[in-house]
Protein backbone atom coordinates (compact mmCIF):
# COMPACT_ATOMS: atom_id res chain seq x y z
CA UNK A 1 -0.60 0.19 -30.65
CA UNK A 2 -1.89 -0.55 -27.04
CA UNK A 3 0.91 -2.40 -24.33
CA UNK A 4 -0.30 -4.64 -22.30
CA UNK A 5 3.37 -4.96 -21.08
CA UNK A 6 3.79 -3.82 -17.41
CA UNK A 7 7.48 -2.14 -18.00
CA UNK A 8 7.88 -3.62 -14.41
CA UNK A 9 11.04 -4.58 -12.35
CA UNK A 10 11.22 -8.11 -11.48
CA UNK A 11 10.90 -7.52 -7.85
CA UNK A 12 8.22 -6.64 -4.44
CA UNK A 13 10.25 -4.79 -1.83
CA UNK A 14 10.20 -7.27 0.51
CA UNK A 15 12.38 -9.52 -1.96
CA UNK A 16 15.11 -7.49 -1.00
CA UNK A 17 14.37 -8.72 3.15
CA UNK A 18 12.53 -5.00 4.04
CA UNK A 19 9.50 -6.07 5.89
CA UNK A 20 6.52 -3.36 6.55
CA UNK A 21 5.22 -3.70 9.95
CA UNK A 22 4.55 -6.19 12.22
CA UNK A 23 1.00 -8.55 10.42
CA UNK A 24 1.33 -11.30 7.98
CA UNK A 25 0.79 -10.22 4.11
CA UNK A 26 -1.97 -12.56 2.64
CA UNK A 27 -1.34 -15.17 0.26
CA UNK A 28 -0.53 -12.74 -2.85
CA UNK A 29 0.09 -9.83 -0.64
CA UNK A 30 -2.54 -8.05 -2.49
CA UNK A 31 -5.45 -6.43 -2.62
CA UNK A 32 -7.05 -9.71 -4.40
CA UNK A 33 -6.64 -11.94 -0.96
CA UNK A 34 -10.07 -10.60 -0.37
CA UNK A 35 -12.02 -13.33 -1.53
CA UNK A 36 -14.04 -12.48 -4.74
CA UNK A 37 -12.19 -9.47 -5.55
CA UNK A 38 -10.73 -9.09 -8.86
CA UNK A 39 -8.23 -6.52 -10.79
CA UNK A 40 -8.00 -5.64 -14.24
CA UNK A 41 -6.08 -3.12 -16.22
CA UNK A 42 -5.64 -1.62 -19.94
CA UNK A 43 -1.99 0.50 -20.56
CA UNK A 44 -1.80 2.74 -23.40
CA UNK A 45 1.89 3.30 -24.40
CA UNK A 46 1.52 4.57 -27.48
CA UNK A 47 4.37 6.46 -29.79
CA UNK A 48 6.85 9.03 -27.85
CA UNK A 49 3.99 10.44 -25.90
CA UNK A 50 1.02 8.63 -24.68
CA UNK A 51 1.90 6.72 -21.31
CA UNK A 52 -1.61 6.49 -19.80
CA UNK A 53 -4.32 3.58 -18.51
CA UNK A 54 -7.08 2.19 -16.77
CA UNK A 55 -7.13 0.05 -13.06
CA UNK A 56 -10.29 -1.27 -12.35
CA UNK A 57 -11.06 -3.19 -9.40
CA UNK A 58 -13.95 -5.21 -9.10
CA UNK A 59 -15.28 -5.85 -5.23
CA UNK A 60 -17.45 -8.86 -6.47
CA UNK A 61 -18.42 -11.19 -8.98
CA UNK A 62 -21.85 -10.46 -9.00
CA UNK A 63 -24.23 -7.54 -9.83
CA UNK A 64 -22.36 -4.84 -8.15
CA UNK A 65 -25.79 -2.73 -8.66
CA UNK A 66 -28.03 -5.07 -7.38
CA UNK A 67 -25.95 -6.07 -4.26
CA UNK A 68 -23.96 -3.09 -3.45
CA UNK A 69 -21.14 -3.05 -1.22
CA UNK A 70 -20.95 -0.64 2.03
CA UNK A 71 -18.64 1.79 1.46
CA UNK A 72 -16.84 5.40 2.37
CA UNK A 73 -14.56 7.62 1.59
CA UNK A 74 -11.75 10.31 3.26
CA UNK A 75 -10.83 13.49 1.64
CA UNK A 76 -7.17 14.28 2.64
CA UNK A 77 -6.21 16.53 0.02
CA UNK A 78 -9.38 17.40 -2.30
CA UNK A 79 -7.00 18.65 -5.49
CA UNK A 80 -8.74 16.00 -7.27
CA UNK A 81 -11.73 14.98 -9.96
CA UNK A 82 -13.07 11.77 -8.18
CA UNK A 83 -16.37 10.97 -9.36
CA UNK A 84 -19.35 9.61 -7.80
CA UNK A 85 -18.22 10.77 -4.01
CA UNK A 86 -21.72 12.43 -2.73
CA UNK A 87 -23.65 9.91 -3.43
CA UNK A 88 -21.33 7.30 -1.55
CA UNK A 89 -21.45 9.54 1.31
CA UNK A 90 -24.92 10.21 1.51
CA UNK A 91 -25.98 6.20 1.03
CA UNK A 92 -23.00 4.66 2.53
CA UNK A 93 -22.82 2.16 -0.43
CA UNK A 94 -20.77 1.61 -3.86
CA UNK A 95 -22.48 0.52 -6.40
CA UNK A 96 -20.39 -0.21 -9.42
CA UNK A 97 -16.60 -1.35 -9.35
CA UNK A 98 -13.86 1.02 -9.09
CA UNK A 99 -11.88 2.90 -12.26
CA UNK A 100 -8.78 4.71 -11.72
CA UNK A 101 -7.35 6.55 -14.85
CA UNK A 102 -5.88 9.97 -15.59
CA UNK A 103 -7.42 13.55 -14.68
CA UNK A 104 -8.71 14.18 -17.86
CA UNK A 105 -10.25 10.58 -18.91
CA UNK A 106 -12.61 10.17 -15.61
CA UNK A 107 -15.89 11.46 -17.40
CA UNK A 108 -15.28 8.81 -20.53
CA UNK A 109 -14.28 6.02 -17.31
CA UNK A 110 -17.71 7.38 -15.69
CA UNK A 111 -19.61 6.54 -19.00
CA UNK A 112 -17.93 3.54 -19.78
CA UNK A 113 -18.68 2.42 -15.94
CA UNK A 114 -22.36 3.47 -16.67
CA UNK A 115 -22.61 1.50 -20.07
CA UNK A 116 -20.97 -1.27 -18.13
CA UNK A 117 -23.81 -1.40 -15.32
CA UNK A 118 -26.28 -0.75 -17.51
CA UNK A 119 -25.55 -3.80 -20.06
CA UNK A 120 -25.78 -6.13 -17.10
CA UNK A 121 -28.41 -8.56 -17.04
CA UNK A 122 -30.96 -7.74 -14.31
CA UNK A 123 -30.05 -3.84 -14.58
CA UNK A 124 -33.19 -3.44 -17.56
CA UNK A 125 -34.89 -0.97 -15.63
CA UNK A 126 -31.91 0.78 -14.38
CA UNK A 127 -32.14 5.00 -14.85
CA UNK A 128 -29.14 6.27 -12.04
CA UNK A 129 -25.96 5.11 -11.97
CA UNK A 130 -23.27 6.52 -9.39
CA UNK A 131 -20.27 5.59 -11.31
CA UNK A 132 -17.27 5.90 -8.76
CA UNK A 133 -13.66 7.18 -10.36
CA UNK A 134 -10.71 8.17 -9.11
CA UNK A 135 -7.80 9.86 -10.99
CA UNK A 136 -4.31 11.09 -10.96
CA UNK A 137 -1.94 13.41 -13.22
CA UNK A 138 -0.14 11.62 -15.79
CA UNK A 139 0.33 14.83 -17.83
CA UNK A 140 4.36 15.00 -17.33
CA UNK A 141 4.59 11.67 -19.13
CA UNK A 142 1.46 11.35 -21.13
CA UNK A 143 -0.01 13.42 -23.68
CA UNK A 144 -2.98 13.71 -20.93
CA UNK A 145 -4.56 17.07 -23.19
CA UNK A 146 -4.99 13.98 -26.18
CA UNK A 147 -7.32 12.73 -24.00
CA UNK A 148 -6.38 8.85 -25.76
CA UNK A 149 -8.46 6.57 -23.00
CA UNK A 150 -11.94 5.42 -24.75
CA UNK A 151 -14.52 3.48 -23.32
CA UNK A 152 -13.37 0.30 -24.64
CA UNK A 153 -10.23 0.39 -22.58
CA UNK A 154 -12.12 1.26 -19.26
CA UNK A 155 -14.44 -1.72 -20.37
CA UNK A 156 -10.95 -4.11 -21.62
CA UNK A 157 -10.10 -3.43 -17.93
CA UNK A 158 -13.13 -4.30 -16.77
CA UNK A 159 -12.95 -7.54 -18.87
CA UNK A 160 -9.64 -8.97 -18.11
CA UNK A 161 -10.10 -7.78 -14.16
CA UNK A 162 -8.92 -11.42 -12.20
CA UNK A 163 -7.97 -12.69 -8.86
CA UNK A 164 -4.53 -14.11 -7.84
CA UNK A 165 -1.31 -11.82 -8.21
CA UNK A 166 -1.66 -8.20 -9.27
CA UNK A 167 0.63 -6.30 -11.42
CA UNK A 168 1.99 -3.71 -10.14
CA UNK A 169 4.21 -0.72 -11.86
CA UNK A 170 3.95 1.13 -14.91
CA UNK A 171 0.93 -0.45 -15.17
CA UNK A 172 -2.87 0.37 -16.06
CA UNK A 173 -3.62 3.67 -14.53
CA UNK A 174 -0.23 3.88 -13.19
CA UNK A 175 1.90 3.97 -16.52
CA UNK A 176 2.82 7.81 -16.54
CA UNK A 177 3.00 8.38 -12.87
CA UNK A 178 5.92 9.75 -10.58
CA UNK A 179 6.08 9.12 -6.86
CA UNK A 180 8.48 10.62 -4.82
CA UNK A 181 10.70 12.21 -8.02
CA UNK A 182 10.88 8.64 -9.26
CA UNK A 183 8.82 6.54 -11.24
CA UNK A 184 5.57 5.27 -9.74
CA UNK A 185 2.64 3.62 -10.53
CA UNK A 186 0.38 0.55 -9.14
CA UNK A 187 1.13 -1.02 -5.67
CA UNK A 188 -0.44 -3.29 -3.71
CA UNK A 189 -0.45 -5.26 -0.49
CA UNK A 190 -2.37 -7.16 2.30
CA UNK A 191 -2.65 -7.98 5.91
CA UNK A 192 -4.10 -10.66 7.63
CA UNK A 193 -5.34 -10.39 11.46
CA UNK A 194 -4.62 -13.29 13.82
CA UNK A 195 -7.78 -15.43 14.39
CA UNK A 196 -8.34 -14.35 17.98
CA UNK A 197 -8.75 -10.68 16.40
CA UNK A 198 -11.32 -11.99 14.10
CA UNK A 199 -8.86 -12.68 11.40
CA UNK A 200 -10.55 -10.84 8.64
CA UNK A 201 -8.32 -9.49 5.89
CA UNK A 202 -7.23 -6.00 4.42
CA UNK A 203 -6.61 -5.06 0.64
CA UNK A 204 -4.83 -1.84 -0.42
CA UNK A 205 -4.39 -0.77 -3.70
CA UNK A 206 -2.81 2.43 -4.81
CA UNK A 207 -2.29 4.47 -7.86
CA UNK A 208 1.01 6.50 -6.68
CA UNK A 209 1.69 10.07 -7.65
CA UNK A 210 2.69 12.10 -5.52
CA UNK A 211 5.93 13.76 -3.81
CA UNK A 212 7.58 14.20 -0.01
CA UNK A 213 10.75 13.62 1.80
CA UNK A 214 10.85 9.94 1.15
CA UNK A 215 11.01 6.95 3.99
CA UNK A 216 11.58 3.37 4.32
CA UNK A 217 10.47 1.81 7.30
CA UNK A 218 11.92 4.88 9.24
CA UNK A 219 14.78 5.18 7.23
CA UNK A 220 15.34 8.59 5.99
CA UNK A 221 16.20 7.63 2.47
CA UNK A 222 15.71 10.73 0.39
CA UNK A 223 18.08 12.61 2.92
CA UNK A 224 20.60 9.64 2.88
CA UNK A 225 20.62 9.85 -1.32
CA UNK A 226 20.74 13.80 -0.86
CA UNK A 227 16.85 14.03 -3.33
CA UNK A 228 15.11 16.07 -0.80
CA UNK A 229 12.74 18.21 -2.96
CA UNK A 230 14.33 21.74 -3.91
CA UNK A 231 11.32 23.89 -4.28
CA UNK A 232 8.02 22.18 -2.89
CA UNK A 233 6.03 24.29 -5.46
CA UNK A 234 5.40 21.42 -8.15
CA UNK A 235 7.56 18.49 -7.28
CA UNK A 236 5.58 17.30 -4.45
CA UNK A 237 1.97 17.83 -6.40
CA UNK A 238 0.40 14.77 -7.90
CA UNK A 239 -2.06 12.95 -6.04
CA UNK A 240 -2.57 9.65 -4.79
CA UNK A 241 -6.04 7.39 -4.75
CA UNK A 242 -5.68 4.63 -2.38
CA UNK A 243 -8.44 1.51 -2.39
CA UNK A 244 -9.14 -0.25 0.77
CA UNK A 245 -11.06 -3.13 0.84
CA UNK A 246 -11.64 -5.73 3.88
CA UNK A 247 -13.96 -8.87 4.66
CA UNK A 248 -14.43 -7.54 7.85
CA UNK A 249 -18.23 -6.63 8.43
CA UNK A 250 -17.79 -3.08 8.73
CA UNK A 251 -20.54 -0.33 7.99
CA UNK A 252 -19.72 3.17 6.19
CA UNK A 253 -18.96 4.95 9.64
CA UNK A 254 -16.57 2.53 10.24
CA UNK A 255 -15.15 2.25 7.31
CA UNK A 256 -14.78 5.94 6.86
CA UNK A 257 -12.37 5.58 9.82
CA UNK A 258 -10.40 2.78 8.12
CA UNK A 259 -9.88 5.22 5.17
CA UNK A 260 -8.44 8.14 7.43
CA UNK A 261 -5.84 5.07 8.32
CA UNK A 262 -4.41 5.06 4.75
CA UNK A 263 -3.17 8.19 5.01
CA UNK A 264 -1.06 7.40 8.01
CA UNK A 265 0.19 4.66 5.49
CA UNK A 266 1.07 7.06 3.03
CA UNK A 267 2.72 9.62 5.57
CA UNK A 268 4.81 6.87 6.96
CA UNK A 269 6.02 7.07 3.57
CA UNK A 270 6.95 10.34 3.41
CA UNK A 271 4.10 11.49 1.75
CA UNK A 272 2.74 15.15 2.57
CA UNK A 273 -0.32 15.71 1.00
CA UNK A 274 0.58 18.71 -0.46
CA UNK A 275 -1.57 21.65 -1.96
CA UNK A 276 -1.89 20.52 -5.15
CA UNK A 277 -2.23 16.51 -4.37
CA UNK A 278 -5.61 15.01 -4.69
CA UNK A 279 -5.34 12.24 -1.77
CA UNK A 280 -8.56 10.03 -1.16
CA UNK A 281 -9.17 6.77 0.19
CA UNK A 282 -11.89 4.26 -0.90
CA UNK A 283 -12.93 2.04 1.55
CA UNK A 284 -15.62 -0.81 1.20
CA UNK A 285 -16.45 -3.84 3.10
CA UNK A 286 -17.29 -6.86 1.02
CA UNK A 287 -18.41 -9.22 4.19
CA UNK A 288 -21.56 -11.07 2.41
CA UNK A 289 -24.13 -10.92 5.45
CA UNK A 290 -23.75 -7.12 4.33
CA UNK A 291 -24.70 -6.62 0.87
CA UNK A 292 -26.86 -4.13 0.44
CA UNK A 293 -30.10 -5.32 -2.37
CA UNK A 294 -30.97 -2.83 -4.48
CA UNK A 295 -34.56 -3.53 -3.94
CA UNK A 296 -36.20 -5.43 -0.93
CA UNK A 297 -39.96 -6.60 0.15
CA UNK A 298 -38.65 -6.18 4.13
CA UNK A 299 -38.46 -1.91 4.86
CA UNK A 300 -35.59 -3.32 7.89
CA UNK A 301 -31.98 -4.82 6.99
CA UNK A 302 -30.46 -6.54 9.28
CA UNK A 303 -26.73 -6.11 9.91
CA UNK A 304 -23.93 -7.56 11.41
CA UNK A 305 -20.91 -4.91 12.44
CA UNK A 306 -17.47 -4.80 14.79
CA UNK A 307 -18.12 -3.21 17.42
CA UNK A 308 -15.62 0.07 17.62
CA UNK A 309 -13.17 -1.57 20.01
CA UNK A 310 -12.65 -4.46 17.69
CA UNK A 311 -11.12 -1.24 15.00
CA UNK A 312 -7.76 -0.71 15.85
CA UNK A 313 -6.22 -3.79 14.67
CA UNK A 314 -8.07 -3.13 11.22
CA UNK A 315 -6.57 0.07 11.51
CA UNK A 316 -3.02 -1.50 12.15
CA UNK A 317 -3.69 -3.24 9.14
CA UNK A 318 -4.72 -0.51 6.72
CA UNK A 319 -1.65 1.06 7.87
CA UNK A 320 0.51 -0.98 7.27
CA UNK A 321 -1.05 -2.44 4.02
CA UNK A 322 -0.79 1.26 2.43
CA UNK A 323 2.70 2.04 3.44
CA UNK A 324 3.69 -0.96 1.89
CA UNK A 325 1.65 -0.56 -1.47
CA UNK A 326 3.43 2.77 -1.93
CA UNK A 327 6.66 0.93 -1.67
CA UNK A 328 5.62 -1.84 -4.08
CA UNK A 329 4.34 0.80 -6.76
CA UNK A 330 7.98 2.23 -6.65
CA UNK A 331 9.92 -0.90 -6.78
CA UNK A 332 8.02 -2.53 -9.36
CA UNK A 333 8.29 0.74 -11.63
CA UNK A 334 10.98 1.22 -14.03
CA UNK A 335 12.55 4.12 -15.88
CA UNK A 336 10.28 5.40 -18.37
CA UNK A 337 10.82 8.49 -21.48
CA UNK A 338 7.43 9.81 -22.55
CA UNK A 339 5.81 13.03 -23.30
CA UNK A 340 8.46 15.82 -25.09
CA UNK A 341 11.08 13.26 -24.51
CA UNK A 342 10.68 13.84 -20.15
CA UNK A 343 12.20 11.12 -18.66
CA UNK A 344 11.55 9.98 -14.89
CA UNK A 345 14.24 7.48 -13.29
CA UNK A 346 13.39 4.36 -11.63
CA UNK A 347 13.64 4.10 -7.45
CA UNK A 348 17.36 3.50 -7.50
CA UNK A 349 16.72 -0.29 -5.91
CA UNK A 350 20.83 -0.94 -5.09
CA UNK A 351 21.53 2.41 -3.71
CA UNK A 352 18.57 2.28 -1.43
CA UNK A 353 19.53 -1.27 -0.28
CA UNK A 354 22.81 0.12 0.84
CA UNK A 355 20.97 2.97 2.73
CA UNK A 356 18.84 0.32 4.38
CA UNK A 357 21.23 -1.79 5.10
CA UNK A 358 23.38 0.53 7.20
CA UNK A 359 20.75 1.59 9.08
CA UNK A 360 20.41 -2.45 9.50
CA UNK A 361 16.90 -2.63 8.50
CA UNK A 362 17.52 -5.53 6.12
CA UNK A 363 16.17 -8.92 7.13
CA UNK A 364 18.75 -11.69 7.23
């Protein structure tokens, strides 16, 4: 039958007093303290072998399609199958929500994200569709050649997607992943500017599967627990999809340079985008004075944008946001057995305390 059960460990990393950076987290520390933005997720564990899902994540309540959201996206690593990215880049604009799922399930998410838009009241006359979906490699865990994800679970996702607290771990699109030779999954985290920078907020969501030399706040943790990769060949491949979504009023250029920020968030990490790691960034801007209509009597649209200089606190933000997703994914993830009985470990949470603690990077 289908889990809804998270498999997750009871607690965030900074319940253990390691703090990422230097902003305040938002009130959930999530990618859902953007107001209006909602998360949803189906999780297949199924048997001895299918350990698969769905994440969707929903940038507004209303008709995505008929107010689009502005919108980019970074390439760091293109070993991936995202869909929908041309059409993003071309128009600057998203215009349904956001699926993550396995490699081999994105065209069945990109049809169930079209039957989803399509079913909406308003969309009658609808004929294109730019379905956006992002993916990782679950196939160490999960049966991924079974191909198990249907459109009802991309559209259950879509369903149950909510605000408040997000869960994180082995967990909708991240229940077969492994980050960093342990097990990984969904993540999440926020930062909030101070009001004399605008104090607009920043959502990060990630889907974690991928390998390095892993970090904690500078603290060289895989080479303190001796799990330094032996062969950088496969056990660094994965990939990693990161969402980034702000209030700020930001259009595509800008938030194409957002995105590129992520990836500092995942190198800080330890993270290496390597050859055969799909690592992109989705960034959007949900500010309302920006919503794009689908159609319009007026041929000008009036915008209102940051200026460039007012970026790099945003950027500080996305940084920090993403490093600390990455972290959440693996500390909310526990050991899990799937696929021809492979097993993947859980972040060893009391050795790495130790680690952290004599490097006296623990918050008393």
């Amino acid at each position: 039958m289908t889990s809804l059960h998270s498999f997750s460990q009871d607690k965030r990393i900074r319940d253990y007093g390691i703090e990422i950076g230097v902003l305040k987290t938002g009130k959930h520390n999530a990618i859902t303290d953007i107001d209006d933005v909602s998360v949803g997720h189906t999780t297949l564990t199924i048997g001895d072998s299918i350990r698969t899902g769905v994440t969707a994540i929903v940038p507004h309540s209303g008709n995505i399609f008929r107010e689009k959201v502005p919108a980019a996206i970074y390439i760091a690593n293109g070993f991936g199958k995202l869909a929908g990215y041309s059409q993003v880049k071309e128009l600057g604009n998203i215009e349904t929500p956001i699926i993550l799922t396995n490699t081999l399930s994105v065209p069945t998410a990109s049809d169930a994200l079209i039957s989803y838009t399509l079913d909406q009241k308003g969309n009658e006359d609808v004929r294109s569709v730019n379905s956006v979906v992002g993916e990782t490699n679950d196939g160490w865990l999960n049966d991924i050649r079974g191909r198990h994800i249907t459109q009802e679970h991309v559209l259950n996702a879509l369903k149950n997607a909510k605000g408040g607290a997000v869960e994180e771990g082995n967990i909708g699109a991240g229940t077969g992943t492994i980050c960093f030779g342990y097990k990984g999954g969904i993540g999440t985290s926020s930062r909030v500017l101070p009001k004399s920078l605008g104090g607009y907020t920043v959502g990060v969501l990630v889907q974690s599967n991928f390998g390095g030399v892993l970090e904690i706040n500078g603290v060289p943790i895989a080479k303190e627990l001796n799990t330094i990769p032996k062969q950088f060949n496969y056990d660094v491949d994965g990939s990693c999809m990161m969402v980034v979504i702000t209030n700020a009023p930001l259009d595509a250029r800008n938030l194409e340079r957002l995105a590129k920020r992520a990836i500092m968030g995942l190198a800080k990490t330890g993270g290496i985008a390597s050859n055969g790691s799909g690592d992109y960034v989705i960034a959007l801007s949900t500010a309302k004075e920006n919503l794009i209509a689908y159609s319009s009597d007026s041929l000008v649209k009036s915008t209102m944008v940051l200026r460039n200089d007012a970026l790099s606190p945003l950027f500080l933000a996305t940084i920090e946001a993403t490093e600390e997703a990455i972290l959440n994914s693996l500390f909310a993830a526990e050991k899990m057995m799937g696929r021809e009985g492979h097993t993947v470990e859980a972040i060893p949470v009391e050795k790495v305390i130790a680690v952290m603690k004599k490097y006296n990077r623990i918050k008393k």
